[in-house]
PDB file of N, CA and C in Angstrom:
ATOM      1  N   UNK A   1    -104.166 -23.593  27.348  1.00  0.00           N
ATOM      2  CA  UNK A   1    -104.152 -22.457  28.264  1.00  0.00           C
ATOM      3  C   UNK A   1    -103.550 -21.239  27.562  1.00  0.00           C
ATOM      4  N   UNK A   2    -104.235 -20.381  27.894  1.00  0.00           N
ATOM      5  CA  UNK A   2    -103.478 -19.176  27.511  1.00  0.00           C
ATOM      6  C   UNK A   2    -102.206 -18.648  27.906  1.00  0.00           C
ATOM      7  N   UNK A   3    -101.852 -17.977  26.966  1.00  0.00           N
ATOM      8  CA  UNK A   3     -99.939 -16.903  27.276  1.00  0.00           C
ATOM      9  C   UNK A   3    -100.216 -16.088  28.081  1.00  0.00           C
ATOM     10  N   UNK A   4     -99.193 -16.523  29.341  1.00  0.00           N
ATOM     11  CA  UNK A   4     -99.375 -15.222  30.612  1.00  0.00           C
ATOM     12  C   UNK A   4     -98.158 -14.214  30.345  1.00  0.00           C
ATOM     13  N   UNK A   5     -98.503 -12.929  30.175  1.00  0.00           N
ATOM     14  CA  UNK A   5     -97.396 -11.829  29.976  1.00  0.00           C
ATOM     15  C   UNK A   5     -96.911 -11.660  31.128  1.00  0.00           C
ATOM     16  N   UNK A   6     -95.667 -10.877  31.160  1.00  0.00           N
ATOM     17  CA  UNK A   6     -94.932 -10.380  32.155  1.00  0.00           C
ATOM     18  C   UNK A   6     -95.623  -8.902  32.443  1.00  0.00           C
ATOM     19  N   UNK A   7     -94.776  -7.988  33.435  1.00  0.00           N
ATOM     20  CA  UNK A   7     -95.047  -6.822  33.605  1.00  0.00           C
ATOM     21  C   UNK A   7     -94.493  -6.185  32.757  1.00  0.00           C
ATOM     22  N   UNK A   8     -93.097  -6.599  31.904  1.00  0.00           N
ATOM     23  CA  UNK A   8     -92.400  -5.638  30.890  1.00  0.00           C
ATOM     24  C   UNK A   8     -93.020  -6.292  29.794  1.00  0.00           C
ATOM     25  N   UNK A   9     -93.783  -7.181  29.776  1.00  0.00           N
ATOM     26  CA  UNK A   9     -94.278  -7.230  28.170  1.00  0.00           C
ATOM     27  C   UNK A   9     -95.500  -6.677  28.272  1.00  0.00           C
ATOM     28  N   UNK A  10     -96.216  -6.416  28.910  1.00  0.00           N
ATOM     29  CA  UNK A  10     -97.481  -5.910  29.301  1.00  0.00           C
ATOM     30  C   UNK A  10     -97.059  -4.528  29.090  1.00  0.00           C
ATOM     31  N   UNK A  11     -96.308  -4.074  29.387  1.00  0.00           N
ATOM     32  CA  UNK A  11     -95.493  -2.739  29.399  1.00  0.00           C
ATOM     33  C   UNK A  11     -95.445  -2.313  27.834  1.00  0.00           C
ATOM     34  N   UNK A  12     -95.095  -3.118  27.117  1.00  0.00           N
ATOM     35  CA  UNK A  12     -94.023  -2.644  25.806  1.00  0.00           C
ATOM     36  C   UNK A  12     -95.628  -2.896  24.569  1.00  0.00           C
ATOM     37  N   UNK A  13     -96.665  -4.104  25.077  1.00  0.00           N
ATOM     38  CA  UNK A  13     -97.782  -3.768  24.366  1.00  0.00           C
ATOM     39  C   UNK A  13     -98.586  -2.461  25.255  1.00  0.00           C
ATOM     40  N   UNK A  14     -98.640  -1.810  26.275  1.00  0.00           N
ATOM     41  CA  UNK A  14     -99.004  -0.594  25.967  1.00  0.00           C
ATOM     42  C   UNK A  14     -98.134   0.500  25.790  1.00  0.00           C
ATOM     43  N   UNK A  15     -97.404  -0.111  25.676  1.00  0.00           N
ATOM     44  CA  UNK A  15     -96.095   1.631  25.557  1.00  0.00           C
ATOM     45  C   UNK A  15     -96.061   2.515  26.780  1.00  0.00           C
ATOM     46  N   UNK A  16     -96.044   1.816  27.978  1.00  0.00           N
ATOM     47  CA  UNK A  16     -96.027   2.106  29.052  1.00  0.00           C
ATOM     48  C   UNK A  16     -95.049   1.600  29.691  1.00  0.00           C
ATOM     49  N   UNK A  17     -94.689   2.411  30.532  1.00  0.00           N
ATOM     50  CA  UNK A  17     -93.110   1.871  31.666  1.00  0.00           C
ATOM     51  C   UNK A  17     -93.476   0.778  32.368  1.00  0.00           C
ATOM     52  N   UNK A  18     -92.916  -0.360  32.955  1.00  0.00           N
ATOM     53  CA  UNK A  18     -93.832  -1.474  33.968  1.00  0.00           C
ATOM     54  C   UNK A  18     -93.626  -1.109  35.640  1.00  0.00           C
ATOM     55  N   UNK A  19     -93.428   0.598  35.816  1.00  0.00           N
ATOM     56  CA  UNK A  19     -93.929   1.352  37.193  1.00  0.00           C
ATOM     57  C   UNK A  19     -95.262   1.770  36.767  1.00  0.00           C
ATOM     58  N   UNK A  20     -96.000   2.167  35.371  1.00  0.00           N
ATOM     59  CA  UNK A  20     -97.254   2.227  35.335  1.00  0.00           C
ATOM     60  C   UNK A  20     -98.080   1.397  35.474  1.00  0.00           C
ATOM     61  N   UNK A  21     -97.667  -0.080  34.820  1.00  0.00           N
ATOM     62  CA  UNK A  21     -98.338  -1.087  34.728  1.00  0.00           C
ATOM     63  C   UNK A  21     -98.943  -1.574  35.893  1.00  0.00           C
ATOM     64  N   UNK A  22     -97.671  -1.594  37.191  1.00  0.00           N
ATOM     65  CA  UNK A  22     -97.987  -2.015  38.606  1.00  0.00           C
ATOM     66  C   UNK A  22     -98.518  -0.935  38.898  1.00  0.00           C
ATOM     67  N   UNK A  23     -98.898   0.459  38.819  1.00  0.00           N
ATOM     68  CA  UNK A  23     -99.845   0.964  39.236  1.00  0.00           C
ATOM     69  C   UNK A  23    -100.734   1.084  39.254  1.00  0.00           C
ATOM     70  N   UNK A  24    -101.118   0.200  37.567  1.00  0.00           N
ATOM     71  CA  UNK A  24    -102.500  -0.251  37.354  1.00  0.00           C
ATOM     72  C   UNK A  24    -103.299  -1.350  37.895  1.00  0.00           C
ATOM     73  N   UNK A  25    -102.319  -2.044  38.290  1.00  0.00           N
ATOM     74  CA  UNK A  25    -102.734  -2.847  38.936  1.00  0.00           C
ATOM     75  C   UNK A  25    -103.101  -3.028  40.325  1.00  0.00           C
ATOM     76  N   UNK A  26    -102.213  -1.811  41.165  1.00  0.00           N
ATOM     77  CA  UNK A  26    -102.282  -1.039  42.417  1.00  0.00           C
ATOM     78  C   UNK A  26    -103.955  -0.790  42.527  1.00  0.00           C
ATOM     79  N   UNK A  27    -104.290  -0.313  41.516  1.00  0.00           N
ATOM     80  CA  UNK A  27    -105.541   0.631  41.713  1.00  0.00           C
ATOM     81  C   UNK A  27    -106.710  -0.348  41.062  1.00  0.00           C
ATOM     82  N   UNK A  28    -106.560  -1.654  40.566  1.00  0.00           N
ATOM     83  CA  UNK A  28    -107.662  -2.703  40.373  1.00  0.00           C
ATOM     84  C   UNK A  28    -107.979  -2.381  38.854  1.00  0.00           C
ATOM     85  N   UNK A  29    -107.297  -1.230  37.846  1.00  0.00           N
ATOM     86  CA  UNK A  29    -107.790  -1.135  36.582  1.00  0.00           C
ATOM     87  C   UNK A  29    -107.089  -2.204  35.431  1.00  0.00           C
ATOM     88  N   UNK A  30    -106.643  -3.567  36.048  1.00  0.00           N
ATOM     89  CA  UNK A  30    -105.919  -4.261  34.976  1.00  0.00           C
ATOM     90  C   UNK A  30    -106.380  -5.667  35.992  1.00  0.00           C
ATOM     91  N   UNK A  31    -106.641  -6.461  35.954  1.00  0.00           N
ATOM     92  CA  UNK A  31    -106.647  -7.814  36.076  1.00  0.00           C
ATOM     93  C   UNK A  31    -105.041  -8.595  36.039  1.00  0.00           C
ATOM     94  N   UNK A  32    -104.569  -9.128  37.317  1.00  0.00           N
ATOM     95  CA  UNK A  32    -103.618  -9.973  36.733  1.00  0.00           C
ATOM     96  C   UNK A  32    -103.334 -11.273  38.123  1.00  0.00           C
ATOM     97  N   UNK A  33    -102.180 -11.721  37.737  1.00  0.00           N
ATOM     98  CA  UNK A  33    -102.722 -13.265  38.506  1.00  0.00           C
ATOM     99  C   UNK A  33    -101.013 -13.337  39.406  1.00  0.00           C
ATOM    100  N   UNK A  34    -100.974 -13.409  40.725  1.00  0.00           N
ATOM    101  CA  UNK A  34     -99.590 -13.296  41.315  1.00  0.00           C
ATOM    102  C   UNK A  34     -99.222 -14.656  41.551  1.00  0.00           C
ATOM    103  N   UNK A  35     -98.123 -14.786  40.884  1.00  0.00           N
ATOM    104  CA  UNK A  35     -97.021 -16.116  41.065  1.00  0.00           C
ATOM    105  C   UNK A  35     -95.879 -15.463  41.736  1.00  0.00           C
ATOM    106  N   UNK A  36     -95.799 -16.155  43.500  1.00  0.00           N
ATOM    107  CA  UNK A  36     -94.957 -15.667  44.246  1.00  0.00           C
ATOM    108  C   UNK A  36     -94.901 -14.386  44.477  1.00  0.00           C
ATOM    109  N   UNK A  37     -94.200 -13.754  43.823  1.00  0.00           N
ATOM    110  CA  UNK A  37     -93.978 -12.372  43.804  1.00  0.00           C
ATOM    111  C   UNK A  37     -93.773 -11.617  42.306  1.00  0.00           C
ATOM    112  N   UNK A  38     -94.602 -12.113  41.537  1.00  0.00           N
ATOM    113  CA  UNK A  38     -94.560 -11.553  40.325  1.00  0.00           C
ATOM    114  C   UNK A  38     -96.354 -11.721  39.797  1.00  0.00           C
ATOM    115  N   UNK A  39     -96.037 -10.566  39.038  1.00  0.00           N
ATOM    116  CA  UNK A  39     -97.429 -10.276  38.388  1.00  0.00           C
ATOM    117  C   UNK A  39     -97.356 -10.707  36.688  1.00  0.00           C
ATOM    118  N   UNK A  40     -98.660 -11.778  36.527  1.00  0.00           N
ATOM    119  CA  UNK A  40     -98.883 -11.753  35.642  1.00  0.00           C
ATOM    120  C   UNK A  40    -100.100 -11.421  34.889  1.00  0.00           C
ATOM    121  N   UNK A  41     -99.967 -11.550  33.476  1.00  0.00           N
ATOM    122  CA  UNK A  41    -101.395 -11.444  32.744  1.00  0.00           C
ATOM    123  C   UNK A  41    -101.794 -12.088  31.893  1.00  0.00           C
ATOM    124  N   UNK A  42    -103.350 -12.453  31.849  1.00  0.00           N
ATOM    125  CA  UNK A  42    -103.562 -12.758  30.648  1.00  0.00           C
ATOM    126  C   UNK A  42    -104.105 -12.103  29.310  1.00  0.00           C
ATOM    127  N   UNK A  43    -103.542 -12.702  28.273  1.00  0.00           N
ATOM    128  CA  UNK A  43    -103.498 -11.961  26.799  1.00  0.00           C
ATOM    129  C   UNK A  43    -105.062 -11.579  27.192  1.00  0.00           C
ATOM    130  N   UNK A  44    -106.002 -11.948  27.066  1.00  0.00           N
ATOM    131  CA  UNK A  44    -107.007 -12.235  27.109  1.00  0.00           C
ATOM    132  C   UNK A  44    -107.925 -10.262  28.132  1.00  0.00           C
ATOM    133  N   UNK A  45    -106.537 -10.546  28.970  1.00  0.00           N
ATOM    134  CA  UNK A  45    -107.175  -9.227  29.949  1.00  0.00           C
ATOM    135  C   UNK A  45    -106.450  -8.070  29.846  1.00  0.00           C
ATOM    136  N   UNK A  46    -105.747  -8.311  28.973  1.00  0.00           N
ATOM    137  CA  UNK A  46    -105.181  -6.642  28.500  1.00  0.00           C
ATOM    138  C   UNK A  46    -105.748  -6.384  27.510  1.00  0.00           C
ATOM    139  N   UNK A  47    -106.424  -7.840  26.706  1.00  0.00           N
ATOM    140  CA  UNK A  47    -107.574  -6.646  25.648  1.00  0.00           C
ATOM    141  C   UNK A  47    -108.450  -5.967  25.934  1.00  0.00           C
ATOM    142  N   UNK A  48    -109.127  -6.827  27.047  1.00  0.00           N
ATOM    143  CA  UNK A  48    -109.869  -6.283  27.728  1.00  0.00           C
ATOM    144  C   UNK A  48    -109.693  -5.160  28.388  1.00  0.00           C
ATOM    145  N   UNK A  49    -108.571  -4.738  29.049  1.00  0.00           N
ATOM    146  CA  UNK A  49    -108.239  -3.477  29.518  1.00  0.00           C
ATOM    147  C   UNK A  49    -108.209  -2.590  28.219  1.00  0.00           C
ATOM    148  N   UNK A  50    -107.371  -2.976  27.357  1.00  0.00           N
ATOM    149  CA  UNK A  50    -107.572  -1.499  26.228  1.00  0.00           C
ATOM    150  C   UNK A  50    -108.926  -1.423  25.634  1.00  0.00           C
ATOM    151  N   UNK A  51    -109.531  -2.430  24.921  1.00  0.00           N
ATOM    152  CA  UNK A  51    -111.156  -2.126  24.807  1.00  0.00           C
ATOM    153  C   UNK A  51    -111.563  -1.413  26.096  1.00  0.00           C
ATOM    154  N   UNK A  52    -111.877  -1.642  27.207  1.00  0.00           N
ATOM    155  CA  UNK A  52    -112.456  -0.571  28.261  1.00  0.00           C
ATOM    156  C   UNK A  52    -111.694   0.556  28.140  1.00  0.00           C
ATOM    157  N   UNK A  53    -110.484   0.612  27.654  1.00  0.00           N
ATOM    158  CA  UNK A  53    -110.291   1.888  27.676  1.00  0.00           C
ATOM    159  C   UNK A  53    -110.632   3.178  26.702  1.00  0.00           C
ATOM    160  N   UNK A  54    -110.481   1.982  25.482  1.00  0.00           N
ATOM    161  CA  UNK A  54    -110.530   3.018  24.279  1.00  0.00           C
ATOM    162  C   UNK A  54    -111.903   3.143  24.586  1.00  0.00           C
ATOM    163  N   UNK A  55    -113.137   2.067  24.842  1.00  0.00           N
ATOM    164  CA  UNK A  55    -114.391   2.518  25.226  1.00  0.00           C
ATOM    165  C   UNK A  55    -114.969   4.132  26.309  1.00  0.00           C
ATOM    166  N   UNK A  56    -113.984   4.213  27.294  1.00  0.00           N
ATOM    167  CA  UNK A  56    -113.996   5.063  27.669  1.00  0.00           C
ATOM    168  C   UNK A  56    -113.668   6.630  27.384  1.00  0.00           C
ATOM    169  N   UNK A  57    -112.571   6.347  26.434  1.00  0.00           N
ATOM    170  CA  UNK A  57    -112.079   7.456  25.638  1.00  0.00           C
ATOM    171  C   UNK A  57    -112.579   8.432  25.175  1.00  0.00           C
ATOM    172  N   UNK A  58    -113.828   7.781  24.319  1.00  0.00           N
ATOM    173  CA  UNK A  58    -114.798   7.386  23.289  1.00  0.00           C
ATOM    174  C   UNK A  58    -115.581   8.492  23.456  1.00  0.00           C
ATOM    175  N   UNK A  59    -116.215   8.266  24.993  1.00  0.00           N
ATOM    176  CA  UNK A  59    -117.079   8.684  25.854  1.00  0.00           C
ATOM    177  C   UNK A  59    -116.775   9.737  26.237  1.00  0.00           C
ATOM    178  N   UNK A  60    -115.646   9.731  26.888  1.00  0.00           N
ATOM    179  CA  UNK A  60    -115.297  11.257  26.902  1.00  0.00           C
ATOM    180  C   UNK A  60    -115.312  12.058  25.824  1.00  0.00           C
ATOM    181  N   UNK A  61    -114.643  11.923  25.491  1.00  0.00           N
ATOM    182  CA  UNK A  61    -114.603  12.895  23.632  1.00  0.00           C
ATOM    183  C   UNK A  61    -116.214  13.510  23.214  1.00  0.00           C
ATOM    184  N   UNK A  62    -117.259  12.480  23.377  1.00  0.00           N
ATOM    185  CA  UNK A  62    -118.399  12.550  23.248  1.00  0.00           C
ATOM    186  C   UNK A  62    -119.329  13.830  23.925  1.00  0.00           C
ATOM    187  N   UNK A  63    -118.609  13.489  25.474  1.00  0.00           N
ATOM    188  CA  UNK A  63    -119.171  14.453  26.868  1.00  0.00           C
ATOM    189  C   UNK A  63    -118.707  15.704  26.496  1.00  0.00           C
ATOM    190  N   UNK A  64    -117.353  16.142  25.624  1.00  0.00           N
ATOM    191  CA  UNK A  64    -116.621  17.134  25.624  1.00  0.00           C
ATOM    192  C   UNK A  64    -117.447  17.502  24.951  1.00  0.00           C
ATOM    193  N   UNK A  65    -117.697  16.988  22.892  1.00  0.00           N
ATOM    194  CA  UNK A  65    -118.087  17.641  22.353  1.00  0.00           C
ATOM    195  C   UNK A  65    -119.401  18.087  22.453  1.00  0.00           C
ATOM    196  N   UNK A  66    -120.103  17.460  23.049  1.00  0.00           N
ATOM    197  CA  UNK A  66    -121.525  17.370  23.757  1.00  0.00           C
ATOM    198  C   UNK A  66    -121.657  19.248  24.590  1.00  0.00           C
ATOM    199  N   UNK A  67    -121.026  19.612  25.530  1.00  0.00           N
ATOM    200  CA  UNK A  67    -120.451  20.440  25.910  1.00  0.00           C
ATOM    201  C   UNK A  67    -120.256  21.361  25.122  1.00  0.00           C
ATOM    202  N   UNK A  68    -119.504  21.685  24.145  1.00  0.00           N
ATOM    203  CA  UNK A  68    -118.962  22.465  23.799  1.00  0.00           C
ATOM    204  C   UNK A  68    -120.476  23.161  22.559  1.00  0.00           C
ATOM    205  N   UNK A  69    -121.122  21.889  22.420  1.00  0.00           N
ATOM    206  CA  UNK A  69    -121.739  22.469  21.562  1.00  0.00           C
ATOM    207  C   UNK A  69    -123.131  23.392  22.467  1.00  0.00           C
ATOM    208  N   UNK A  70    -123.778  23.167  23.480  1.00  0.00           N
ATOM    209  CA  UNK A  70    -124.358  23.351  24.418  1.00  0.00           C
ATOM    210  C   UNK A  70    -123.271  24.787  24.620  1.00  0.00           C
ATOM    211  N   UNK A  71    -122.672  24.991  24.601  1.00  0.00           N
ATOM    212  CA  UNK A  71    -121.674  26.649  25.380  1.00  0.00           C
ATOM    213  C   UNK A  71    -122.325  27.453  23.785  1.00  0.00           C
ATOM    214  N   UNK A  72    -122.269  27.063  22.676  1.00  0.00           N
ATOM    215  CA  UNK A  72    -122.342  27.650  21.572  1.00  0.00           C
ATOM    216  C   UNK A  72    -123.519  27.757  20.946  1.00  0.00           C
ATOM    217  N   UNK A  73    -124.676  27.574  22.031  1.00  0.00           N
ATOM    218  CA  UNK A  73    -125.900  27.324  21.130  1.00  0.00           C
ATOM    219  C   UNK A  73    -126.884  28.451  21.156  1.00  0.00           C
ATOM    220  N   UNK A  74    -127.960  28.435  21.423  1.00  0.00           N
ATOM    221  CA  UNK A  74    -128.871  29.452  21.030  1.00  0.00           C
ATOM    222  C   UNK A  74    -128.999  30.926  22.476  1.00  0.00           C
ATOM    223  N   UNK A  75    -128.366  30.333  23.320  1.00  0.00           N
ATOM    224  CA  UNK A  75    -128.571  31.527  24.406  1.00  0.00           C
ATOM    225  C   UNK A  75    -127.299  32.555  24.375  1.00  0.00           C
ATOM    226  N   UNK A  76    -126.129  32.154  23.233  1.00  0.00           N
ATOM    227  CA  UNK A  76    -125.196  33.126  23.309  1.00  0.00           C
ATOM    228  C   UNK A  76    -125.826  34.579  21.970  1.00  0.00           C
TER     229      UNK A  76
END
């Protein structure tokens, strides 16, 4: 079976406080599994959360420069 993280280790691999973490989880963008009254995770789904994220990143950056080049093109 896999290593279930805590909220402060989940925290300290994203370099995030663990009031963000539970907010991520508030809002359905992190996967995690409740024992009693504690949240856990698996290794497995915080990669998954940062791959979707950096995937998203990605995308944006893309839309921006996409944009910017479209403001600078042949009708100015």
């Amino acid at each position: 079976m896999e290593k279930l993280l805590t909220v402060k280790e989940v925290a300290e691999i994203l370099k995030r406080s663990p009031a963000q973490v539970n907010r991520l989880c508030r809002l359905g963008m992190i996967k995690f599994v409740r024992f009693d009254y504690e949240r856990l995770f698996l290794e497995k789904d915080v990669r998954a959360f940062v791959e979707r994220y950096t995937m998203q990143k990605d995308a944006e950056e893309n839309v921006i420069k996409k944009k910017r080049g479209k403001g600078n093109g042949a009708g100015v």
